[in-house]
Protein backbone atom coordinates (compact mmCIF):
# COMPACT_ATOMS: atom_id res chain seq x y z
CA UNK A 1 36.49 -11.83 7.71
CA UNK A 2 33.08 -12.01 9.01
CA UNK A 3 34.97 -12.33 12.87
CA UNK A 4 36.77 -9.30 12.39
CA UNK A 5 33.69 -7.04 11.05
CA UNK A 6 31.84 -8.24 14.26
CA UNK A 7 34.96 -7.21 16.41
CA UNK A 8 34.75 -3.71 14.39
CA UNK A 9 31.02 -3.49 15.01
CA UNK A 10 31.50 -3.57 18.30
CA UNK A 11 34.38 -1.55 19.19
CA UNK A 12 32.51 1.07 16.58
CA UNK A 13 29.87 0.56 19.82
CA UNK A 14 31.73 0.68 22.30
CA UNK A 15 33.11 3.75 20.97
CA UNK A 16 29.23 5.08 20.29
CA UNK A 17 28.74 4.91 23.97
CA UNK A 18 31.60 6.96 25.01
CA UNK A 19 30.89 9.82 22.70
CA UNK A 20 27.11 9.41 23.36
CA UNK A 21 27.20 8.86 27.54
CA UNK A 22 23.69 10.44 28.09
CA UNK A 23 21.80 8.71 25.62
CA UNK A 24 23.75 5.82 26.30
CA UNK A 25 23.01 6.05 30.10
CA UNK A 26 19.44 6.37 29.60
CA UNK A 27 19.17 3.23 27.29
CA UNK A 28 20.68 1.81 30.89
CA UNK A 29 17.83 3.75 33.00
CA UNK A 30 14.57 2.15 30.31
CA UNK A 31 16.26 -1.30 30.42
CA UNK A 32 16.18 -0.83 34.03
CA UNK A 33 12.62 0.32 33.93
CA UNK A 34 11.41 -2.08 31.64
CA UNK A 35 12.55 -5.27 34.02
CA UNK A 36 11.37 -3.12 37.24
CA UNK A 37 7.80 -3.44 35.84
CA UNK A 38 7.30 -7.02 35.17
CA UNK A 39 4.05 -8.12 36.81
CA UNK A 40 3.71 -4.41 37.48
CA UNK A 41 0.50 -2.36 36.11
CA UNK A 42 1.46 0.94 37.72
CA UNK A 43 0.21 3.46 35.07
CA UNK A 44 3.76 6.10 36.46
CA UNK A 45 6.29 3.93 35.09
CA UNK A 46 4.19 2.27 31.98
CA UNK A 47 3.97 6.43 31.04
CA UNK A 48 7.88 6.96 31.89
CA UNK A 49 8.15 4.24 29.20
CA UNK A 50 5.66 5.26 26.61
CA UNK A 51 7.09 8.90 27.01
CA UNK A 52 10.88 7.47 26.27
CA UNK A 53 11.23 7.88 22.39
CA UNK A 54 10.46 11.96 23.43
CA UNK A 55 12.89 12.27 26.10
CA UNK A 56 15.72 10.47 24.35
CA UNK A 57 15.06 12.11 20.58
CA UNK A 58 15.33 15.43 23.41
CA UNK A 59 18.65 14.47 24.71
CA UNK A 60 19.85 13.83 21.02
CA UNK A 61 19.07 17.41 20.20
CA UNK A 62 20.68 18.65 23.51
CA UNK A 63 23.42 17.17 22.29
CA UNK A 64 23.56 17.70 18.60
CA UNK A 65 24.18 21.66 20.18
CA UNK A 66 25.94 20.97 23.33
CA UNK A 67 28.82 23.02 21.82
CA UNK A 68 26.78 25.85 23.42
CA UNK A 69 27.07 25.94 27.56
CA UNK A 70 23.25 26.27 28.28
CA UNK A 71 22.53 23.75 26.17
CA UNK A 72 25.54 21.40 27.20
CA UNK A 73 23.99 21.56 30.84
CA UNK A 74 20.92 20.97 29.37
CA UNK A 75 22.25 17.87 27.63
CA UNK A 76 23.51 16.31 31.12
CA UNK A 77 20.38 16.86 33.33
CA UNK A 78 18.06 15.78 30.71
CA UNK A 79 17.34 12.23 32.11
CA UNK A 80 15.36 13.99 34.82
CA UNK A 81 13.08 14.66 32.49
CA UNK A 82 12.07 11.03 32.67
CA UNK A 83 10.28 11.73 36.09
CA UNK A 84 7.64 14.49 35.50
CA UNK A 85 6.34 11.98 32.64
CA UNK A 86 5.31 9.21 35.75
CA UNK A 87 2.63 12.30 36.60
CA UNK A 88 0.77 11.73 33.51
CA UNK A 89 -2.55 11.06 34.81
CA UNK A 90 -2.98 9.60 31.00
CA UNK A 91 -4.14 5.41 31.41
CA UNK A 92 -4.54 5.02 27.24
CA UNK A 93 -2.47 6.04 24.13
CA UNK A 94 -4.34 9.38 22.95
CA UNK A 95 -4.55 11.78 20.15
CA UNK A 96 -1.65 14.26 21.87
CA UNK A 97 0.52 11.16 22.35
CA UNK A 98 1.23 10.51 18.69
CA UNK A 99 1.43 13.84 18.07
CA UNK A 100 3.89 14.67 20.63
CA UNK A 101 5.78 12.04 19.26
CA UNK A 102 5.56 13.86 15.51
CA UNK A 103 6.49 16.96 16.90
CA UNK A 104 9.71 15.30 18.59
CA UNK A 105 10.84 14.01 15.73
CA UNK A 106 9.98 17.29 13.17
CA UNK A 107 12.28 19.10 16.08
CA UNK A 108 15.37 16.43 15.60
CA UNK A 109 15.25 17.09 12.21
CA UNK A 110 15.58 20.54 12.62
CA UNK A 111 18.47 20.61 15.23
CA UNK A 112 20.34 18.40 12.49
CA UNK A 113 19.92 20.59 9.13
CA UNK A 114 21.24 23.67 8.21
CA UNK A 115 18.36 25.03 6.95
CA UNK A 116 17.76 24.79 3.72
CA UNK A 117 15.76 22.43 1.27
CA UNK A 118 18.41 20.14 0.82
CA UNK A 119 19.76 20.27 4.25
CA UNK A 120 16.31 19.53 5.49
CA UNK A 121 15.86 16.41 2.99
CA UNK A 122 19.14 14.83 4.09
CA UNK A 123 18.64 15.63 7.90
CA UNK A 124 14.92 13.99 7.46
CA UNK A 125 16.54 10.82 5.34
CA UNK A 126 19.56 9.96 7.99
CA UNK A 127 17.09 10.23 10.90
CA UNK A 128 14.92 7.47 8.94
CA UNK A 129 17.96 5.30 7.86
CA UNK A 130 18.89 5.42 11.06
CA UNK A 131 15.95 4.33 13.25
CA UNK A 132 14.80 2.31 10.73
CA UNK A 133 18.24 0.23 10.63
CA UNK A 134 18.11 0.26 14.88
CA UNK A 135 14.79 -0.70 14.50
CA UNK A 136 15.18 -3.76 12.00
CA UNK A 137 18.59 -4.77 13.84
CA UNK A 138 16.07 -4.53 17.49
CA UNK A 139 14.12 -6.75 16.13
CA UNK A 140 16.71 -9.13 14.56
CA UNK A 141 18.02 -9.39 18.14
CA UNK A 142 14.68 -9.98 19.72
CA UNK A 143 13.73 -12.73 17.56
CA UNK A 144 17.21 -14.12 18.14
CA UNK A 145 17.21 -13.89 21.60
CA UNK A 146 13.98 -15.43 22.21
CA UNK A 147 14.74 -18.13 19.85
CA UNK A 148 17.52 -18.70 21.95
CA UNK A 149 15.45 -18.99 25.31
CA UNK A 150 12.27 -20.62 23.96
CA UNK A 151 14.70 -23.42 22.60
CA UNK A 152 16.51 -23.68 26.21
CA UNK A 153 13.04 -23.74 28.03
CA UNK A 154 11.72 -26.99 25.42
CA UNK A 155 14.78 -29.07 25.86
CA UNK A 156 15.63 -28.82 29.59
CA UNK A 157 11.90 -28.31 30.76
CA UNK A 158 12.25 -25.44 32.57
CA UNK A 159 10.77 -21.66 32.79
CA UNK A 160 7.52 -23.00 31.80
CA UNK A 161 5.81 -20.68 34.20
CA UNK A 162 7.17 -17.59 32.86
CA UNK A 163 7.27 -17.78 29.40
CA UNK A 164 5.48 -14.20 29.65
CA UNK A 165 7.97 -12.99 31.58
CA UNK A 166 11.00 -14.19 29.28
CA UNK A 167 9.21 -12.52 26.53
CA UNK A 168 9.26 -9.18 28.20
CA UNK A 169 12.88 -9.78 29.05
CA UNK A 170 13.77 -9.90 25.78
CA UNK A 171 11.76 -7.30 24.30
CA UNK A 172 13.37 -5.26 27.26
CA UNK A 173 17.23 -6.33 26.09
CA UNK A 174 15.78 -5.60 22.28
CA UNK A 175 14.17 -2.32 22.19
CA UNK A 176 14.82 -0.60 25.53
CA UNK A 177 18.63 -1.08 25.50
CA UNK A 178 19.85 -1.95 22.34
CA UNK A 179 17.18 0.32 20.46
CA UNK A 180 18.69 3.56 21.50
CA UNK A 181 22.32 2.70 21.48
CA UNK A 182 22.14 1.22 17.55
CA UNK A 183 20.16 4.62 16.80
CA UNK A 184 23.15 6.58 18.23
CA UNK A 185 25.39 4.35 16.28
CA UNK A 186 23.76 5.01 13.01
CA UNK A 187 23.15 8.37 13.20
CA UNK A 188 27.19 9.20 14.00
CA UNK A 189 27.39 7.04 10.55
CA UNK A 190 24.64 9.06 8.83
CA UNK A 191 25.97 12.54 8.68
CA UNK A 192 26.33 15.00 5.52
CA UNK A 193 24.54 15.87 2.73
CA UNK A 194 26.69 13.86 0.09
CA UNK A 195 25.85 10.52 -1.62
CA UNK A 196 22.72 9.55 -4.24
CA UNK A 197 20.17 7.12 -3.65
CA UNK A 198 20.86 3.08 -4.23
CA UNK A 199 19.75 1.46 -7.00
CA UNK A 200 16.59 -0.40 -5.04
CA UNK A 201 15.73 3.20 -3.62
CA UNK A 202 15.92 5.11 -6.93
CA UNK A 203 14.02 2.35 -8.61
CA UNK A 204 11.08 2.69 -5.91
CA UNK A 205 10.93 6.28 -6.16
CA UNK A 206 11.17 6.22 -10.22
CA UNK A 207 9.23 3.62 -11.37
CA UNK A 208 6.52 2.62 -8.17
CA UNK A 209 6.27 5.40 -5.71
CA UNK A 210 5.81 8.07 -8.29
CA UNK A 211 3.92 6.81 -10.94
CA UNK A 212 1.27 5.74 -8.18
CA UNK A 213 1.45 9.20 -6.99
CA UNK A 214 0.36 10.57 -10.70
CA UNK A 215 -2.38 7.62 -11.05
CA UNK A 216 -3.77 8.68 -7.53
CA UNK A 217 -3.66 12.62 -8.33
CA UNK A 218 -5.72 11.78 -11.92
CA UNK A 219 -8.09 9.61 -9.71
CA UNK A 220 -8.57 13.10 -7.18
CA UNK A 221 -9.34 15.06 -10.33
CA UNK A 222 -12.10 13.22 -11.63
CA UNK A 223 -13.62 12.97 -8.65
CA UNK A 224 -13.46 16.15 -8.03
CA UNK A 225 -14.49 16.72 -11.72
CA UNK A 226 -17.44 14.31 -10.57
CA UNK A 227 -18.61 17.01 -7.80
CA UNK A 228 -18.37 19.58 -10.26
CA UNK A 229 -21.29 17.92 -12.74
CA UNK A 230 -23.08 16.05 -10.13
CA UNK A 231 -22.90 19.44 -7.62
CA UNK A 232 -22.40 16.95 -4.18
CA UNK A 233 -20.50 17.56 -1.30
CA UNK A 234 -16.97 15.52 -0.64
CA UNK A 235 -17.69 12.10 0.75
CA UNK A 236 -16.68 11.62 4.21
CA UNK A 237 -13.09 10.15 4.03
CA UNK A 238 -11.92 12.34 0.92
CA UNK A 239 -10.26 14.77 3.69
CA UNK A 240 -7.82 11.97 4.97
CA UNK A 241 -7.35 10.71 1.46
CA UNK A 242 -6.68 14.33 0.51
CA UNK A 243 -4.29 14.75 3.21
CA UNK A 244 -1.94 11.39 2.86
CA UNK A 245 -2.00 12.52 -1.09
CA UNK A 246 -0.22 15.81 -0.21
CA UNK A 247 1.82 14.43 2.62
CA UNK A 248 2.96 12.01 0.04
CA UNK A 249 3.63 14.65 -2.85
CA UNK A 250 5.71 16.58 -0.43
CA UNK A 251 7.98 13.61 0.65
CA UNK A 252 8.13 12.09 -2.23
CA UNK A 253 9.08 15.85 -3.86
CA UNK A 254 11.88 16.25 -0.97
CA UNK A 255 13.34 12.78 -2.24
CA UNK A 256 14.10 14.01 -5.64
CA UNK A 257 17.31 15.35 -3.88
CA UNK A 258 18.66 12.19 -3.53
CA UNK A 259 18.31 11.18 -7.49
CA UNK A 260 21.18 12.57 -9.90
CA UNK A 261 18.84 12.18 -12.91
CA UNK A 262 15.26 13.05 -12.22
CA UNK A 263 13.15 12.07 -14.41
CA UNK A 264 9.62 13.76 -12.80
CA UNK A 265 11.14 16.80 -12.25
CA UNK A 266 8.34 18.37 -14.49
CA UNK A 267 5.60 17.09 -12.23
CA UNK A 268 7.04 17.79 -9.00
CA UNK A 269 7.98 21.74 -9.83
CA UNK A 270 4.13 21.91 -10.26
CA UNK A 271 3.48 20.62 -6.72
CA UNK A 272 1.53 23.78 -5.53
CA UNK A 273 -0.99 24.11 -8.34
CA UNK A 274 -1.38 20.16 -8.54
CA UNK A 275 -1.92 20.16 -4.30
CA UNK A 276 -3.89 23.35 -4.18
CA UNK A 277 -7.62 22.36 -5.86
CA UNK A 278 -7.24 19.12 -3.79
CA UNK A 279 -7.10 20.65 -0.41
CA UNK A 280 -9.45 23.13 -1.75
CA UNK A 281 -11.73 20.01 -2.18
CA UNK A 282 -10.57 18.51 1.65
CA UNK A 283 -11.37 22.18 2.94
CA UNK A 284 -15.21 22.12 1.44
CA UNK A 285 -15.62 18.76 3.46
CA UNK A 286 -14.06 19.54 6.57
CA UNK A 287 -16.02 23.09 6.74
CA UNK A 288 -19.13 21.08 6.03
CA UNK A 289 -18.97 18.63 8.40
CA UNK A 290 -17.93 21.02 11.29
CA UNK A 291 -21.27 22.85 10.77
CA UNK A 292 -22.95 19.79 10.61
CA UNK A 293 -21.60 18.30 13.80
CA UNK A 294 -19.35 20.60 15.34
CA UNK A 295 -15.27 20.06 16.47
CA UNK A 296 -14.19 16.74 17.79
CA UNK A 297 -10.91 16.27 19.31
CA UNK A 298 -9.59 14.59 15.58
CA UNK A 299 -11.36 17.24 13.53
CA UNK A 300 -9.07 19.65 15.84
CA UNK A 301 -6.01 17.95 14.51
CA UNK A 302 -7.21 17.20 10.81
CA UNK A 303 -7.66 21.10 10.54
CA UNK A 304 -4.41 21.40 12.34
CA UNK A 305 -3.02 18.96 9.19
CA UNK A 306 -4.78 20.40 6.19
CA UNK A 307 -4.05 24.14 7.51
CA UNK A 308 -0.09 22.73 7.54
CA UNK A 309 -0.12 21.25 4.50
CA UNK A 310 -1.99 24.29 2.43
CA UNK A 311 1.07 26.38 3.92
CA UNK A 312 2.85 24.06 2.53
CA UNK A 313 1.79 24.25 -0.67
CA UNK A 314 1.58 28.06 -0.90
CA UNK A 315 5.19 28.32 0.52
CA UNK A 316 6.63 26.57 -2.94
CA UNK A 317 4.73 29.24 -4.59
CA UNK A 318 7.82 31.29 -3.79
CA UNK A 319 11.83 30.34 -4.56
CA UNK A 320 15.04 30.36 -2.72
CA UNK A 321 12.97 30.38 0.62
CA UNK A 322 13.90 27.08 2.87
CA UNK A 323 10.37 25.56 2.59
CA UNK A 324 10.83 22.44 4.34
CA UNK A 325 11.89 24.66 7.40
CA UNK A 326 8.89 26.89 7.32
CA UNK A 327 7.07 23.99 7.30
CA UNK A 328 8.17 22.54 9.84
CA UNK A 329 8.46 25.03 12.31
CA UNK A 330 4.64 26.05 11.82
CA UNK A 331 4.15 22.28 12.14
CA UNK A 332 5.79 22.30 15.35
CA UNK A 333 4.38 25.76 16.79
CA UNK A 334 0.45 24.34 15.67
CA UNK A 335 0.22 20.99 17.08
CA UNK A 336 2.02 22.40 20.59
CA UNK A 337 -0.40 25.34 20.98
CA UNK A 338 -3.69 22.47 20.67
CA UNK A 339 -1.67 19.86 22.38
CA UNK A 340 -0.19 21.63 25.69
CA UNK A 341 -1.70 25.02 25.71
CA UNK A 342 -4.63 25.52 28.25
CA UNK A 343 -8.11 26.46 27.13
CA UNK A 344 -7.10 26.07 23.42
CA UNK A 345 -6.45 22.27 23.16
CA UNK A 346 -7.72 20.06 20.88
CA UNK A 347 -10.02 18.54 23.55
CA UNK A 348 -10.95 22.11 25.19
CA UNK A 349 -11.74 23.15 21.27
CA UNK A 350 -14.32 19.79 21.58
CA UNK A 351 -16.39 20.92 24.61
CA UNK A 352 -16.74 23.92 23.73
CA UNK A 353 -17.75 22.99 19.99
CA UNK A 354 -19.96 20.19 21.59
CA UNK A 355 -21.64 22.28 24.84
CA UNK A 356 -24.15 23.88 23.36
CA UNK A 357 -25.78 20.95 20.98
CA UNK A 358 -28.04 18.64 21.62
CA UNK A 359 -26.36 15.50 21.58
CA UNK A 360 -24.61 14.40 24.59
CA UNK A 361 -20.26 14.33 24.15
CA UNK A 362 -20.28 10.60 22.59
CA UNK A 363 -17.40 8.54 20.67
CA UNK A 364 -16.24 11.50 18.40
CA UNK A 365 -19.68 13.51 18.75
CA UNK A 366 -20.44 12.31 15.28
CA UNK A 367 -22.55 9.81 15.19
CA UNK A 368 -26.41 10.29 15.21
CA UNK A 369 -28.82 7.46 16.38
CA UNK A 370 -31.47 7.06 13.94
CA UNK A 371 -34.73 5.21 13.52
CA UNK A 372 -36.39 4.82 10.02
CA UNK A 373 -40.01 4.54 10.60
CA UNK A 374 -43.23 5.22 8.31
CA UNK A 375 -46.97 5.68 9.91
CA UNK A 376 -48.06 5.97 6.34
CA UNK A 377 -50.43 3.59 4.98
CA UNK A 378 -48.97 1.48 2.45
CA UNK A 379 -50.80 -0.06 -1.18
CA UNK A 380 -50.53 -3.82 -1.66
CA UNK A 381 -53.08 -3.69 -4.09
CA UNK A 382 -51.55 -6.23 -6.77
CA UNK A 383 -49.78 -8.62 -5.21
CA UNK A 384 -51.92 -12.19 -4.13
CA UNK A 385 -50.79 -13.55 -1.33
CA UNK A 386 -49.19 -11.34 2.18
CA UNK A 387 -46.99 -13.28 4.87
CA UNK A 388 -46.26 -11.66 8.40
CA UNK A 389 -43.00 -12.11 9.22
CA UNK A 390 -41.89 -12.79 13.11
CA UNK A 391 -37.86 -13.51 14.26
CA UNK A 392 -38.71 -16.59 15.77
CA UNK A 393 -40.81 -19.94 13.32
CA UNK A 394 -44.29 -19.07 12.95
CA UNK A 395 -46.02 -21.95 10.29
CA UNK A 396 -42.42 -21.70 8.58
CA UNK A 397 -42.33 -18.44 7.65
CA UNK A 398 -39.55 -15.89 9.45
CA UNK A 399 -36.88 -13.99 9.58
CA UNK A 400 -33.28 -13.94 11.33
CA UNK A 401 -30.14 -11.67 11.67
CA UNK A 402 -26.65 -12.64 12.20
CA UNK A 403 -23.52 -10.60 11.99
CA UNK A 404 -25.15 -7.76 10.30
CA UNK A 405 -27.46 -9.53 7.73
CA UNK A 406 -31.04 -10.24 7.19
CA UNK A 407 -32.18 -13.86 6.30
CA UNK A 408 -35.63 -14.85 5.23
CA UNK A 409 -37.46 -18.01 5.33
CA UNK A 410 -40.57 -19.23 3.67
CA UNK A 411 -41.66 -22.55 4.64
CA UNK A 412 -38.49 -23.11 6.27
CA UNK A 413 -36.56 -22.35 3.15
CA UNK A 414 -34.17 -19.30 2.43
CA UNK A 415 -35.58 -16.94 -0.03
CA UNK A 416 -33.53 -13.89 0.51
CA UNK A 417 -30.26 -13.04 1.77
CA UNK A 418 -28.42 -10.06 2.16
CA UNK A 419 -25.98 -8.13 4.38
CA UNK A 420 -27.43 -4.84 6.19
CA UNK A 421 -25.04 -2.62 4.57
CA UNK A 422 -25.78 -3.75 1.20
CA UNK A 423 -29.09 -3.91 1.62
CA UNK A 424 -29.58 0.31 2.83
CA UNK A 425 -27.06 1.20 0.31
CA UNK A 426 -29.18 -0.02 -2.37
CA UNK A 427 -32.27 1.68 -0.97
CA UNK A 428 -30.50 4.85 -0.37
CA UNK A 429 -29.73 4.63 -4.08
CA UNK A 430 -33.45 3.76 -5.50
CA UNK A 431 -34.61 7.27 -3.30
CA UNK A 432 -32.06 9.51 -5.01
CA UNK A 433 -29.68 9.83 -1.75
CA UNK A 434 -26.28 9.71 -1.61
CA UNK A 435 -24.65 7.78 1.76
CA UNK A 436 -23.43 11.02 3.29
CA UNK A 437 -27.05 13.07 2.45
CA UNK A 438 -29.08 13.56 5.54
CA UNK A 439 -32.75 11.59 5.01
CA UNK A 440 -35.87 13.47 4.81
CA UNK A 441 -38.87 12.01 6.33
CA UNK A 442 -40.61 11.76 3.45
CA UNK A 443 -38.79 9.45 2.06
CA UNK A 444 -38.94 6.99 4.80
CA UNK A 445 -41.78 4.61 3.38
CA UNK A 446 -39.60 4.53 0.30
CA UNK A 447 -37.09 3.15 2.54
CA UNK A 448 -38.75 0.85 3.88
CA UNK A 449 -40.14 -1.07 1.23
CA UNK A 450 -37.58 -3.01 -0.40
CA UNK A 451 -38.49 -4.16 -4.16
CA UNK A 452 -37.42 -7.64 -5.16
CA UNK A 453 -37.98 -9.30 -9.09
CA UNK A 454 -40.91 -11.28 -7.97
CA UNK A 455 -42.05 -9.92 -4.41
CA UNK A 456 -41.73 -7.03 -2.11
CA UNK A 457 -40.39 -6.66 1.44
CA UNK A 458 -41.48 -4.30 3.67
CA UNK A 459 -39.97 -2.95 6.87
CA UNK A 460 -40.90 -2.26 10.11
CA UNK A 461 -37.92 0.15 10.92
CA UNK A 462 -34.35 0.52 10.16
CA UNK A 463 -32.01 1.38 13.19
CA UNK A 464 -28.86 2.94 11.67
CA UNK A 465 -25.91 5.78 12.86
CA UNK A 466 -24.80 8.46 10.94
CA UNK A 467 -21.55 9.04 10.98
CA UNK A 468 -18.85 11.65 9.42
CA UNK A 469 -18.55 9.08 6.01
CA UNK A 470 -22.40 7.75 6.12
CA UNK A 471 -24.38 5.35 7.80
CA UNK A 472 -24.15 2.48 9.93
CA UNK A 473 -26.93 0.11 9.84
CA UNK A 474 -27.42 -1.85 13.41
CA UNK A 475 -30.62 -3.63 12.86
CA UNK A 476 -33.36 -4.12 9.91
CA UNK A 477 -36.96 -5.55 11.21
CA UNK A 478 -39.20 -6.91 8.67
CA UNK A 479 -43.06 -6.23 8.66
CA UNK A 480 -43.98 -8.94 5.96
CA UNK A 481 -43.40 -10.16 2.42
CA UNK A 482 -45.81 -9.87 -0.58
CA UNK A 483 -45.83 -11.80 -3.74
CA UNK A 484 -47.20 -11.04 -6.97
């Protein structure tokens, strides 16, 4: 039995490849590619194979309308494509990569729906079935393979010397060859809008996926309720948490189309007025912290996102429109105007956010170097005894650092230990500051004096960063230590 479903498998392959001869011929080409660049660092061809996944998701939607002449000649001469990619003067994975590579794939679902909600939700789930089975099968057959040859090399002794090479073989057999032709596979196999959801699926999206998604929209509210009464601006992180919450809401409302009985359909047909005060809340912060510190290359994007997914959310305002679609497309159109458009990219949006402040263009232009230091003259009246405190053993008493935490010794013995972050969180807190408030001066020698039960420490100067979701403390020094 098991023989003949293996013989089926593969003349359902072989069969794959005939109907599929373009993708199937440019699996061929990034196998070829792939074993052409061991020991090779040539940045051309390690960008030909970065920039695969676009051109061959391409070539599937040449073909999914090849019916049409343009297009069918499109379909054939797409492997060329392949070549102006080696141009890329790119040397690292960037921003516009991955989001080239989200764009690709928010096209392929479009070329395979119709148009509709449902269309759209069953296009999006037999594109993930089916790279997620070629994926898990690529990897099956990687393992196997190298199993296979690692085993072979420790019994006979031999290929010793190029175990790296044997590994990038196989990877190469894996996921450059067999990758694409199991996705092509699938995806003939995946087709239509008919059949529910298994068992395990409906039992994720029922009982795990959703009720976490209600848990997670209760925890939003009260903090947003929180803002309300305490009247502070959005921590930091709240607009990515804000954004995978309604990213999550949408997909997970899309996947009610593959349950017969839903049982949240209640909570999902209130999806706009649920999403809405949340990105309301994400929009405060990201305003904020663009007039604070101006665009970076992700704050481009994140805007890019949030503006996306508040379409989103107004667009199910309205019935018996294709939502999904909408959204897509204006996904799509976006993210290729900042990504490939000259003089409005996400990185030309950056300089010319970032030319006219102070700060020089550094790692995401939003961190600010800052030292915590007090000239005021501080009261030890009360305490009885004063020790100076030096990073190296002076009569026993001193302090030391290591990996971000402050140690102190008193005759050789440790008194007090803390970590850095702990240690200016707490202080931030006794001032009245949150971690994302900016510090007025005077409340530096509060800072800087840290209160214990039975003795006081105070500081020299803090060295810490700001960034977009607080501060970053790189180095405490101590000044001395009083006891009572």
């Amino acid at each position: 039995m098991r023989t003949n479903r293996l013989r089926l498998f593969w003349l359902e392959l072989k069969q794959s490849v005939k109907q599929n001869p373009v993708e199937s011929f440019l699996a061929l080409c990034f196998f070829a590619i792939r074993i052409g660049m061991l020991g090779s660092e040539n940045t051309s061809w390690w960008n030909i194979i970065r920039y695969a996944p676009v051109v061959f998701l391409l070539t599937c939607i040449f073909h999914a309308h090849s019916e049409r002449k343009g297009v069918r000649w499109l379909y054939y001469l797409s492997p060329l494509l392949l070549i102006p990619f080696g141009f890329i003067g790119e040397t690292r994975l960037s921003l516009c990569y991955f989001f080239t590579l989200l764009i690709i794939q928010v096209l392929y679902i479009l070329a395979t729906s119709r148009g509709m909600n449902r269309s759209f939700a069953f296009a999006a789930l037999n594109y993930v079935k089916s790279a997620g089975t070629a994926l898990v099968l690529s990897l099956i057959i990687w393992v196997t393979l190298w199993a296979i040859v690692a085993s072979i090399s420790y019994i006979f002794d031999i290929w010793k010397e190029n175990t790296t090479d044997l590994i990038l073989i196989t990877q190469a057999l894996a996921f450059a060859l067999y990758l694409p032709l199991l996705f092509v596979l699938f995806k003939g196999r995946n087709t239509g809008e008919s059949g529910q959801a298994s068992a395990p699926l409906r039992f994720l999206l029922n009982y795990v996926l959703t009720p976490a998604l209600m848990i997670y929209t209760v925890i939003l509210y009260l903090y947003m309720l929180k803002i309300l009464v305490t009247f502070e601006l959005p921590k930091g992180q709240i607009a990515y948490m804000v954004t995978a919450f309604v990213s999550a809401f949408f997909i997970l409302k899309g996947s009610q189309f593959f349950i017969k009985r839903r049982m949240y359909n209640w909570f999902y047909k209130q999806a706009s007025w649920i999403t809405l005060p949340t990105l309301a809340l994400c929009w405060v912060g990201v305003i904020y912290r663009i007039n604070e510190y101006g665009f970076t290359e992700p704050r481009v994007y994140l805007v890019a996102v949030v503006s996306v997914l508040t379409i989103t959310a107004l667009l199910f305002m309205f019935r018996r429109i294709p939502h999904y679609t909408i959204a897509a497309w204006t996904t799509v159109v976006l993210f290729s105007l900042i990504s490939y458009i000259p003089g409005i990219t996400a990185k030309d949006i950056e300089e010319w956010s970032q030319a006219g402040r102070p700060e020089p263009v550094q790692k995401a232009q939003a961190e600010r170097m800052l030292t915590i230091r007090s000239r005021e003259a501080v009261d030890i009246s009360g305490y009885k005894q004063l020790y100076l405190l030096d990073s190296y053993p002076e009569e026993g008493n001193y302090y030391q650092t290591y990996r971000d935490s402050l140690c102190l010794y008193m005759e050789d013995s440790l008194i007090y230990h803390n970590d850095f972050s702990r240690i200016f969180a707490g202080q931030l807190q006794r001032a009245g500051l949150s971690p994302t408030d900016s510090i007025p001066e005077e409340k530096y020698a509060e800072l800087l004096r840290l209160e214990l039960d039975s003795a006081t420490i105070l500081f020299e100067n803090y060295n810490v960063i700001r960034t977009d979701s607080g501060y970053h403390v790189q180095y405490m020094q101590p000044k001395c230590y009083l006891t009572h």
